[in-house]
PDB file of N, CA and C in Angstrom:
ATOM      1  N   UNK A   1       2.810 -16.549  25.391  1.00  0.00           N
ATOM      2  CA  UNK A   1       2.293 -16.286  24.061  1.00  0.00           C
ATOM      3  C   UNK A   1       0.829 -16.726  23.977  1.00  0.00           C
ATOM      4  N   UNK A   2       0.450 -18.070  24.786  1.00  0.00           N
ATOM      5  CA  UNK A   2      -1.352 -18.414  24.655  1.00  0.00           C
ATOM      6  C   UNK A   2      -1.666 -17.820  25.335  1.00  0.00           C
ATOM      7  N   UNK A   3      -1.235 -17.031  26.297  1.00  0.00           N
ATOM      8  CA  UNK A   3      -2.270 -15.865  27.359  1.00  0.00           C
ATOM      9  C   UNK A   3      -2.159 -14.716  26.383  1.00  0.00           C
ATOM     10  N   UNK A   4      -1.482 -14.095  25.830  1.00  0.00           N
ATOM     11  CA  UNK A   4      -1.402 -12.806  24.628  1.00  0.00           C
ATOM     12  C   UNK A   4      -2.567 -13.084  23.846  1.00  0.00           C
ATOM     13  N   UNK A   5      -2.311 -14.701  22.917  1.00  0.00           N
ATOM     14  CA  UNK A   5      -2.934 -14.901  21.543  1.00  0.00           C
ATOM     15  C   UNK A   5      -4.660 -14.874  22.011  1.00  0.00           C
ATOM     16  N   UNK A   6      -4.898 -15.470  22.747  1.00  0.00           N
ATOM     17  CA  UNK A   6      -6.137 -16.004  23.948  1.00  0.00           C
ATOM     18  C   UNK A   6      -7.302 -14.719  23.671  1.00  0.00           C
ATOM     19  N   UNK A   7      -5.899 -13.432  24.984  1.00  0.00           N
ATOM     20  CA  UNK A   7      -6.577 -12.504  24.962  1.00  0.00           C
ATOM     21  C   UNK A   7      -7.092 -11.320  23.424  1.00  0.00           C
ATOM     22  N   UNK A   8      -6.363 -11.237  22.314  1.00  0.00           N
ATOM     23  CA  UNK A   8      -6.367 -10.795  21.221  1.00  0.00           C
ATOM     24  C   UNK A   8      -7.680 -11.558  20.543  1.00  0.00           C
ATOM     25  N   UNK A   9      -7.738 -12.840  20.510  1.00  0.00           N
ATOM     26  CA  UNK A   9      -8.768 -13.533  19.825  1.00  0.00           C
ATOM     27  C   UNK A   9     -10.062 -13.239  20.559  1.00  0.00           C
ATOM     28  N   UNK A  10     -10.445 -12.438  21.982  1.00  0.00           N
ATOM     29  CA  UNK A  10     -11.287 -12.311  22.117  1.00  0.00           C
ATOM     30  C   UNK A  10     -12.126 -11.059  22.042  1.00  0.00           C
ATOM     31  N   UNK A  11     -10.761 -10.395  21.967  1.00  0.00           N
ATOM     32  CA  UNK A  11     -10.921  -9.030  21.727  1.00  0.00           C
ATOM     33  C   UNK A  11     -11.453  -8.730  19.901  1.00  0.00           C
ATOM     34  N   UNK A  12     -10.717  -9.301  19.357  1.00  0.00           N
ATOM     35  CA  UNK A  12     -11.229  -9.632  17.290  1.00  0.00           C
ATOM     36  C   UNK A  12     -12.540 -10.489  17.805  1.00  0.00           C
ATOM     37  N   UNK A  13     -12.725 -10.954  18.832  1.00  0.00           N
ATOM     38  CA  UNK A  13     -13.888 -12.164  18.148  1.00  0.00           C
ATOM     39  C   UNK A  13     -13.644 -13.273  17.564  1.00  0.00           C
ATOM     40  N   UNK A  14     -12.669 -13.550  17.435  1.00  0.00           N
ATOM     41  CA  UNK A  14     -12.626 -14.611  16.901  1.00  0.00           C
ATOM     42  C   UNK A  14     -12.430 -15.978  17.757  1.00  0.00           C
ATOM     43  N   UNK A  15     -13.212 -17.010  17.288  1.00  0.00           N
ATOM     44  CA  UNK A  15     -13.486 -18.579  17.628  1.00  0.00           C
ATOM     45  C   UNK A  15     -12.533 -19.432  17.843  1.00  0.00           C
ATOM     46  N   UNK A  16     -11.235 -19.471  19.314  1.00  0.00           N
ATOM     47  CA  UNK A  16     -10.725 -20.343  19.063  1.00  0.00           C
ATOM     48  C   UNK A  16     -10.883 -21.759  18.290  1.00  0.00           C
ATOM     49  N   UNK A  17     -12.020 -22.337  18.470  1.00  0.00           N
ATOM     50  CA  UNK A  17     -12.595 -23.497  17.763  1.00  0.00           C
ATOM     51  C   UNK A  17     -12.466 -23.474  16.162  1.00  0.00           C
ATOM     52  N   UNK A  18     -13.044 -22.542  15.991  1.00  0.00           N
ATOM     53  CA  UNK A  18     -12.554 -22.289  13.971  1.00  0.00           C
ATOM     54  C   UNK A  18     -12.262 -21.305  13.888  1.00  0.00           C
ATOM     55  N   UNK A  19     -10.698 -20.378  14.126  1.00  0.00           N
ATOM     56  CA  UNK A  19     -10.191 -19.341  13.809  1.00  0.00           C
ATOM     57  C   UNK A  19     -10.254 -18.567  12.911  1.00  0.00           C
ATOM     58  N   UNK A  20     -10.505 -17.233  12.634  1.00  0.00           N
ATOM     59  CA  UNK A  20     -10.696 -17.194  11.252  1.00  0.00           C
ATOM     60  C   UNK A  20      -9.237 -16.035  11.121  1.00  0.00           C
ATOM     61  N   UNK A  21      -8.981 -14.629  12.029  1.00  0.00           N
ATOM     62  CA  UNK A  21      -8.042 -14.121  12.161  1.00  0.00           C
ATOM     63  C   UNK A  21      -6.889 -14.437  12.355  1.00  0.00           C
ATOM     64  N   UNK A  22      -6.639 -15.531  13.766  1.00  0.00           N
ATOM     65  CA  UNK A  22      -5.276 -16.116  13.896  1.00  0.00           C
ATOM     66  C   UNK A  22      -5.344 -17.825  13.924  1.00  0.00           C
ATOM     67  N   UNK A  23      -4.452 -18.598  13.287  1.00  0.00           N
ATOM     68  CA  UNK A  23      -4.277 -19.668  13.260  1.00  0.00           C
ATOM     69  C   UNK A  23      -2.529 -19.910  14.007  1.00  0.00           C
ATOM     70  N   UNK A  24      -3.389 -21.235  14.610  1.00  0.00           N
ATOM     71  CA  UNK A  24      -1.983 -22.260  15.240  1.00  0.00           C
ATOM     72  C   UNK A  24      -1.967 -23.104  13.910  1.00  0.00           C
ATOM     73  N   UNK A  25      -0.890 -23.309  13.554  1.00  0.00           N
ATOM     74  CA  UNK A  25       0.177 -24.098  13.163  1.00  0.00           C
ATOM     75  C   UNK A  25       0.544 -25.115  13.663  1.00  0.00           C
ATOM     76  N   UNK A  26       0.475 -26.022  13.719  1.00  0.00           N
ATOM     77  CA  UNK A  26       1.230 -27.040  14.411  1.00  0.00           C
ATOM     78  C   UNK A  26       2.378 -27.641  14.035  1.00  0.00           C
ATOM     79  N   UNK A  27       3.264 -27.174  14.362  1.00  0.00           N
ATOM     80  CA  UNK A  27       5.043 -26.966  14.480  1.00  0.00           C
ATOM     81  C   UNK A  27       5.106 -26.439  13.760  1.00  0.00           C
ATOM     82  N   UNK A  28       5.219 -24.977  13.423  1.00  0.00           N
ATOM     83  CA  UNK A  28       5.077 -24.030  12.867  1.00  0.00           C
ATOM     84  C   UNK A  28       5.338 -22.877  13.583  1.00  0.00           C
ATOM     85  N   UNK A  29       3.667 -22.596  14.110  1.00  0.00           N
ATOM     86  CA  UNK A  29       3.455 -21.541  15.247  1.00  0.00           C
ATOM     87  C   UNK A  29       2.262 -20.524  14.628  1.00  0.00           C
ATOM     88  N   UNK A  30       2.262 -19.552  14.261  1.00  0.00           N
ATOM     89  CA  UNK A  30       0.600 -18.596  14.373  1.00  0.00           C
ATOM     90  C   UNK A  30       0.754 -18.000  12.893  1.00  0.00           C
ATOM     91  N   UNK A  31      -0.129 -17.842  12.846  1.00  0.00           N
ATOM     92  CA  UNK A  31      -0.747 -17.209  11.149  1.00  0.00           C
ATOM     93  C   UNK A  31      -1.751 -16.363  11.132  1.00  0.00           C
ATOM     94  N   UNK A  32      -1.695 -15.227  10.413  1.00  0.00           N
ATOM     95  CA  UNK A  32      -2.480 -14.513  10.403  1.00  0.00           C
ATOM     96  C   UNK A  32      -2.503 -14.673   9.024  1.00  0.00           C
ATOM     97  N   UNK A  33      -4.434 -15.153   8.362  1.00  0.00           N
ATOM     98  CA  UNK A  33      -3.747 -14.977   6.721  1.00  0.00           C
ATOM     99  C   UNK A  33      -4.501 -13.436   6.252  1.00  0.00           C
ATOM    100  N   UNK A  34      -3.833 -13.646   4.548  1.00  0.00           N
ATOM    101  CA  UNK A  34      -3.939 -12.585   4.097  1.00  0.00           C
ATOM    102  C   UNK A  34      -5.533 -12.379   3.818  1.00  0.00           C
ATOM    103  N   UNK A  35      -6.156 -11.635   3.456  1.00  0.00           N
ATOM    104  CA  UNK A  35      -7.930 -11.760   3.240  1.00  0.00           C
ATOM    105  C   UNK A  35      -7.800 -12.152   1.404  1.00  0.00           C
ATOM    106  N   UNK A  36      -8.809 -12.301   1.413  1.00  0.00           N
ATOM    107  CA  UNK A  36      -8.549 -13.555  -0.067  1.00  0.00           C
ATOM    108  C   UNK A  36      -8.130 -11.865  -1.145  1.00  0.00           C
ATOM    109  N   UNK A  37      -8.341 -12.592  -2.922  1.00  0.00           N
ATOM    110  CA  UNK A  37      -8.395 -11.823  -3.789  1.00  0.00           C
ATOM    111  C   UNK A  37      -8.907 -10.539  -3.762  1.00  0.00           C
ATOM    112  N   UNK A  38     -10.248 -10.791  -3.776  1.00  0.00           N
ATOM    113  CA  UNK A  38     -11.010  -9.690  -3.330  1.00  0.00           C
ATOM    114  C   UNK A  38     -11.328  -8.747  -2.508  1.00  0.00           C
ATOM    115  N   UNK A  39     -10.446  -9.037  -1.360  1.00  0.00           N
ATOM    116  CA  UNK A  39     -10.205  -8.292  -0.041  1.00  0.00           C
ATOM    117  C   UNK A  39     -11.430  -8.329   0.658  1.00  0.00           C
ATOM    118  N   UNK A  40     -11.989  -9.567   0.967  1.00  0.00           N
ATOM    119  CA  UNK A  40     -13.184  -9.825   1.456  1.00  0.00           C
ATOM    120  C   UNK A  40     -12.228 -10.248   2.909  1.00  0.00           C
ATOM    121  N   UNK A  41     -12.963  -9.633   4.192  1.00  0.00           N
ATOM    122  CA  UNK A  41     -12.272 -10.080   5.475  1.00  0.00           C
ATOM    123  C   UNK A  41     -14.111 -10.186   6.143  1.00  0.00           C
ATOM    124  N   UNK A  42     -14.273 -10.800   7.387  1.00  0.00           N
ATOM    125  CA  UNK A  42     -15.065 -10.648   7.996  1.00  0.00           C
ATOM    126  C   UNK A  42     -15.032  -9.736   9.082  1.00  0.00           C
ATOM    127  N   UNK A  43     -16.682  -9.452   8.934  1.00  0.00           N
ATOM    128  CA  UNK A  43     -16.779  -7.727   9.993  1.00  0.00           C
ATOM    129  C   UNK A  43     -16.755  -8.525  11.612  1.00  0.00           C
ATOM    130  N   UNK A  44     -16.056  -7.211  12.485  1.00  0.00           N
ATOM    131  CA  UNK A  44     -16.181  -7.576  13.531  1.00  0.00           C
ATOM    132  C   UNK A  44     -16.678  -7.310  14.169  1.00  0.00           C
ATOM    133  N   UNK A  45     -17.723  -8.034  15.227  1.00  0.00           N
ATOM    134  CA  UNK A  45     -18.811  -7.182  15.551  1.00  0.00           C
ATOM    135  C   UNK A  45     -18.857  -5.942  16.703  1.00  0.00           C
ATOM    136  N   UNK A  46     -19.735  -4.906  16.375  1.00  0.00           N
ATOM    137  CA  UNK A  46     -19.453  -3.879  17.594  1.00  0.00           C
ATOM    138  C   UNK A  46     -19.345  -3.502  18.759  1.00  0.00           C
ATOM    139  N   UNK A  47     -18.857  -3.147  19.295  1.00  0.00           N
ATOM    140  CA  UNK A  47     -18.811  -3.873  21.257  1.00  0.00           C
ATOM    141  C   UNK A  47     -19.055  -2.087  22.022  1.00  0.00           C
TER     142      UNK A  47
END
């Protein structure tokens, strides 16, 4: 599952260090949250 999540977060861009797409949980497990009220999400950049 951390070789899957790993590869996905680099592919979104996103910062293991401060996640913004997927979050660990700790004893829990992964989160993806919803984008706020406003449906404000951050852009991802173009590759």
């Amino acid at each position: 599952v951390r070789t899957f999540v790993r590869k996905l977060r680099r592919k979104l861009g996103d910062d293991p260090a401060d996640p913004f797409y997927i979050r660990n949980e700790r004893g829990v497990g992964y989160r993806m949250p919803a984008p706020d009220q406003h449906g404000s999400v951050r852009k991802v950049p173009q590759t």
